[in-house]
C-alpha atoms as a PDB file:
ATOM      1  CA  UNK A   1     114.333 -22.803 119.779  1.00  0.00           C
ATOM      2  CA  UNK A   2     112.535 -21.556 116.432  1.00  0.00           C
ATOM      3  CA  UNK A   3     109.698 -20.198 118.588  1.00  0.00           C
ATOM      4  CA  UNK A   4     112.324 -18.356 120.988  1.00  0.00           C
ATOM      5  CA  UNK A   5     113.972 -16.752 118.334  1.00  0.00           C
ATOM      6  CA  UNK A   6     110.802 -15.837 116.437  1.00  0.00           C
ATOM      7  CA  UNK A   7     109.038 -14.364 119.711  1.00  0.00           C
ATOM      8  CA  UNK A   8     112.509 -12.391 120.303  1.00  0.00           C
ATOM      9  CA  UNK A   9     112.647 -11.382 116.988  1.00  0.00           C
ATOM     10  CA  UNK A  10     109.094  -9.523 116.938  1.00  0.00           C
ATOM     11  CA  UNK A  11     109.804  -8.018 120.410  1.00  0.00           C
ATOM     12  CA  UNK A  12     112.891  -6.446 119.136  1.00  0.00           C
ATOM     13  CA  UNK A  13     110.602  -5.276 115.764  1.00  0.00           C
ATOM     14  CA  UNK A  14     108.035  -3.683 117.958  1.00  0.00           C
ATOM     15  CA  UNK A  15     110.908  -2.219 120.179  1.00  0.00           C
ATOM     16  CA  UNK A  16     111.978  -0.812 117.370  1.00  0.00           C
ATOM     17  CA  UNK A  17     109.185   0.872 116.210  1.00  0.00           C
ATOM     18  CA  UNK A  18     107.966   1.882 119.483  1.00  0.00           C
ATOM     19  CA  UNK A  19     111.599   4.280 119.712  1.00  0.00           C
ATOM     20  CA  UNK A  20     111.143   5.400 116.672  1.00  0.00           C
ATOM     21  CA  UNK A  21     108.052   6.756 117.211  1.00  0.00           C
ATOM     22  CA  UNK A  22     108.882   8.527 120.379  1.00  0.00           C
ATOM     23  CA  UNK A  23     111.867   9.828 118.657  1.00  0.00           C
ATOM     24  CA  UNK A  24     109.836  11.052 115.307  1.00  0.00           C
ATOM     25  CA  UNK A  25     107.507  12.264 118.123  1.00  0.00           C
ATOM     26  CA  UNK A  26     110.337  14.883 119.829  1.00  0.00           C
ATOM     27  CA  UNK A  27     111.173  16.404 116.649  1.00  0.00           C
ATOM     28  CA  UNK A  28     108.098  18.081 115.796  1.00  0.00           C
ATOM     29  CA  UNK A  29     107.236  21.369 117.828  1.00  0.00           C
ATOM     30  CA  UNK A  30     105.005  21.479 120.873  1.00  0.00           C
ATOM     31  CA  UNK A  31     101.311  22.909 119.598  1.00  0.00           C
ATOM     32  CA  UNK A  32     100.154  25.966 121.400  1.00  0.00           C
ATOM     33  CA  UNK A  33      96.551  26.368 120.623  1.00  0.00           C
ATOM     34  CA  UNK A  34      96.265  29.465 121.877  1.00  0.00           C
ATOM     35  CA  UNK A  35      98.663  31.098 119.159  1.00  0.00           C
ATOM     36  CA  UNK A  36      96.894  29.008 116.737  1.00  0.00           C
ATOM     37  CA  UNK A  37      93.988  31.103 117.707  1.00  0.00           C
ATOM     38  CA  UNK A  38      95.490  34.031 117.849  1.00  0.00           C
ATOM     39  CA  UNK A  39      96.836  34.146 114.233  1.00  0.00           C
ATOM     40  CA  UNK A  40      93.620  32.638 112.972  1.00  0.00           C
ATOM     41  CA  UNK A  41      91.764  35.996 111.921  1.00  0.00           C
ATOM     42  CA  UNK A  42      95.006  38.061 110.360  1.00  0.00           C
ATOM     43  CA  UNK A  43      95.905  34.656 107.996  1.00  0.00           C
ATOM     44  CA  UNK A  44      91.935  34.868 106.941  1.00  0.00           C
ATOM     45  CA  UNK A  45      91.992  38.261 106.083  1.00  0.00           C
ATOM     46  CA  UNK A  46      96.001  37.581 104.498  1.00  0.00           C
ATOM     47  CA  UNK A  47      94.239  35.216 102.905  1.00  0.00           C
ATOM     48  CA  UNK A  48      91.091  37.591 101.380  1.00  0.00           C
ATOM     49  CA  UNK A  49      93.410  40.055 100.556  1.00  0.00           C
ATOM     50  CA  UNK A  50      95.551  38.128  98.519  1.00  0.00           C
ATOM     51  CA  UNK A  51      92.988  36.323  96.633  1.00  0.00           C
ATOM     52  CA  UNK A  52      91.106  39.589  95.617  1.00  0.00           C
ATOM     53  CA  UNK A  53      94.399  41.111  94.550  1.00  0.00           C
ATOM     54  CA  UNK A  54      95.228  38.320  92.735  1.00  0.00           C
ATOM     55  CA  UNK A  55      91.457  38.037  91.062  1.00  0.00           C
ATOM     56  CA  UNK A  56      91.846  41.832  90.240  1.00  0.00           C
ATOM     57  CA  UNK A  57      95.259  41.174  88.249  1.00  0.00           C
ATOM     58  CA  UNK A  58      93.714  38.602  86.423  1.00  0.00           C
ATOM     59  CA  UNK A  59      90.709  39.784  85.166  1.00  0.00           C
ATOM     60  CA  UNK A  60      91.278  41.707  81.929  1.00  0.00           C
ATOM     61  CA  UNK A  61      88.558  43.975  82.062  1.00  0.00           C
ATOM     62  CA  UNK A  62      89.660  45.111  85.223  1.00  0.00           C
ATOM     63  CA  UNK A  63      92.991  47.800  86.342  1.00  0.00           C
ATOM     64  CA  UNK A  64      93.846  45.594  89.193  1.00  0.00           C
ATOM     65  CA  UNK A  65      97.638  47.364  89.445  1.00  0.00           C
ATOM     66  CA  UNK A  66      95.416  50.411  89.955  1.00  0.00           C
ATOM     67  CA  UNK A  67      93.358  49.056  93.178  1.00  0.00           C
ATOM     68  CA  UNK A  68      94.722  48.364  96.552  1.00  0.00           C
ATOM     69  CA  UNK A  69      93.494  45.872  98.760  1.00  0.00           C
ATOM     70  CA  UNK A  70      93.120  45.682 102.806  1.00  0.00           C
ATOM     71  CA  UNK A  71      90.598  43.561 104.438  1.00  0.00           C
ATOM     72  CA  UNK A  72      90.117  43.838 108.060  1.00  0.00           C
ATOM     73  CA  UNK A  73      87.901  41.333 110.134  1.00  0.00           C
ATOM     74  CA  UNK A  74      86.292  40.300 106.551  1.00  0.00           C
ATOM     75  CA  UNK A  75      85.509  43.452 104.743  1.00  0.00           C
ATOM     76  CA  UNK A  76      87.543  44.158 101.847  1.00  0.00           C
ATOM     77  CA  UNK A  77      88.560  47.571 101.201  1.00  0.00           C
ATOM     78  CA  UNK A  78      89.152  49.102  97.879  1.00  0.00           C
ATOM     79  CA  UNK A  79      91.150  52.246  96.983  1.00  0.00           C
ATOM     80  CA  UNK A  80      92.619  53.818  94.319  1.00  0.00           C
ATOM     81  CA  UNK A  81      91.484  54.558  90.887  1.00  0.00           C
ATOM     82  CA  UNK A  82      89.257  52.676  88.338  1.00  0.00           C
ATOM     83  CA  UNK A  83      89.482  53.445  84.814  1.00  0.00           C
ATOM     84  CA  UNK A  84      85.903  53.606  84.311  1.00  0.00           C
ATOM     85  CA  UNK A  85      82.328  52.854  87.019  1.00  0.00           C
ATOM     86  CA  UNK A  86      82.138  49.835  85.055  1.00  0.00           C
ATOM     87  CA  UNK A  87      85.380  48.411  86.452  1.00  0.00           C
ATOM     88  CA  UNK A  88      84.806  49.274  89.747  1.00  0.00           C
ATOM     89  CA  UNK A  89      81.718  47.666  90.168  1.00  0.00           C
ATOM     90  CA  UNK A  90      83.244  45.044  88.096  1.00  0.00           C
ATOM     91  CA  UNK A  91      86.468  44.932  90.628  1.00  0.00           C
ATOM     92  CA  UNK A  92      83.532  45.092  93.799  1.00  0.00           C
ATOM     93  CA  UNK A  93      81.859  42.005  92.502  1.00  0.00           C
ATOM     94  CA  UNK A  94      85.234  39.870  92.429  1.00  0.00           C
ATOM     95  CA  UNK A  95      86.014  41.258  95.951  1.00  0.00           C
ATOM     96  CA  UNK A  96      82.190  40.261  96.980  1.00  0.00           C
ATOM     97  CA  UNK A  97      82.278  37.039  94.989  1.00  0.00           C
ATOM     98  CA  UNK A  98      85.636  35.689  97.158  1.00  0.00           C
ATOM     99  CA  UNK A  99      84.876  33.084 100.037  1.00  0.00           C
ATOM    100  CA  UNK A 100      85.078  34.853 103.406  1.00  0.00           C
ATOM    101  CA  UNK A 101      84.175  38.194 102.715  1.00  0.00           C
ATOM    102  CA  UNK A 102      81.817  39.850 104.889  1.00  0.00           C
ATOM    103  CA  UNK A 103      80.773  42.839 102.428  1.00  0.00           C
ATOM    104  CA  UNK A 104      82.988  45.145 100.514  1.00  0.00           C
ATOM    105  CA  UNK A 105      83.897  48.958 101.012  1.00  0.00           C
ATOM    106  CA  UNK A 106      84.589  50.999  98.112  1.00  0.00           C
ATOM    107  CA  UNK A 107      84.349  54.682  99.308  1.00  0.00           C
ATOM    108  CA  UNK A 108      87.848  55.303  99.101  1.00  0.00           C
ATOM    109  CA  UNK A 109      87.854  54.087  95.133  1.00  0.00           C
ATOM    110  CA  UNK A 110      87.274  57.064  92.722  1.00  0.00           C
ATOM    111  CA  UNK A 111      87.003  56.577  89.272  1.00  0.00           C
ATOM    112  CA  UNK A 112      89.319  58.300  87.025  1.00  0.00           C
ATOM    113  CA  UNK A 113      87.935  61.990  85.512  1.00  0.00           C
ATOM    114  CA  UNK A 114      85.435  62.166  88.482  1.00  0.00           C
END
């Protein structure tokens, strides 16, 4: 009788566990690679810009409230206005220096007085 109830009690354990599974299971959303390829190269580049940005405001030798940021496919863009050359190379090198960038494009940042 001990065995009965022992082998009935572990079926109803692995029952159990086997329904809660399936029902953990329907709660999370269906996964649609495709969209997850989709969105892959605009959170990249989110990604890039926000860390540049973010390296910009940081640095103290740098204007970073001065500089926008876009990246597109990898290449950071720069605009706006540097204080001085030395802080837009400076503010080129952080872009370069971030993981993911392909190269950096800073024709469209002038330097102030020039």
């Amino acid at each position: 009788m001990r065995k009965q109830a022992s082998i009935l009690a572990v079926a109803m354990v692995a029952a159990l566990s086997g329904a809660t599974a399936l029902a953990n299971d329907d709660n999370k959303p269906a996964k649609n690679p495709a969209a997850e390829r989709e969105s892959a190269q605009p959170v990249n580049d989110t990604w890039i810009t926000t860390k540049v940005k973010s390296s910009l405001l940081a640095d103290t030798d740098v204007s970073g409230t001065d500089i926008k940021v876009d990246t597109v496919n990898g290449v950071v863009h720069l605009s706006g206005t540097a204080a001085t050359q030395v802080q837009a190379d400076k503010a080129k090198k952080i872009a370069r220096d971030i993981e993911g960038v392909a190269s950096v494009d800073t024709s469209a940042l002038r330097v102030a007085g020039r």
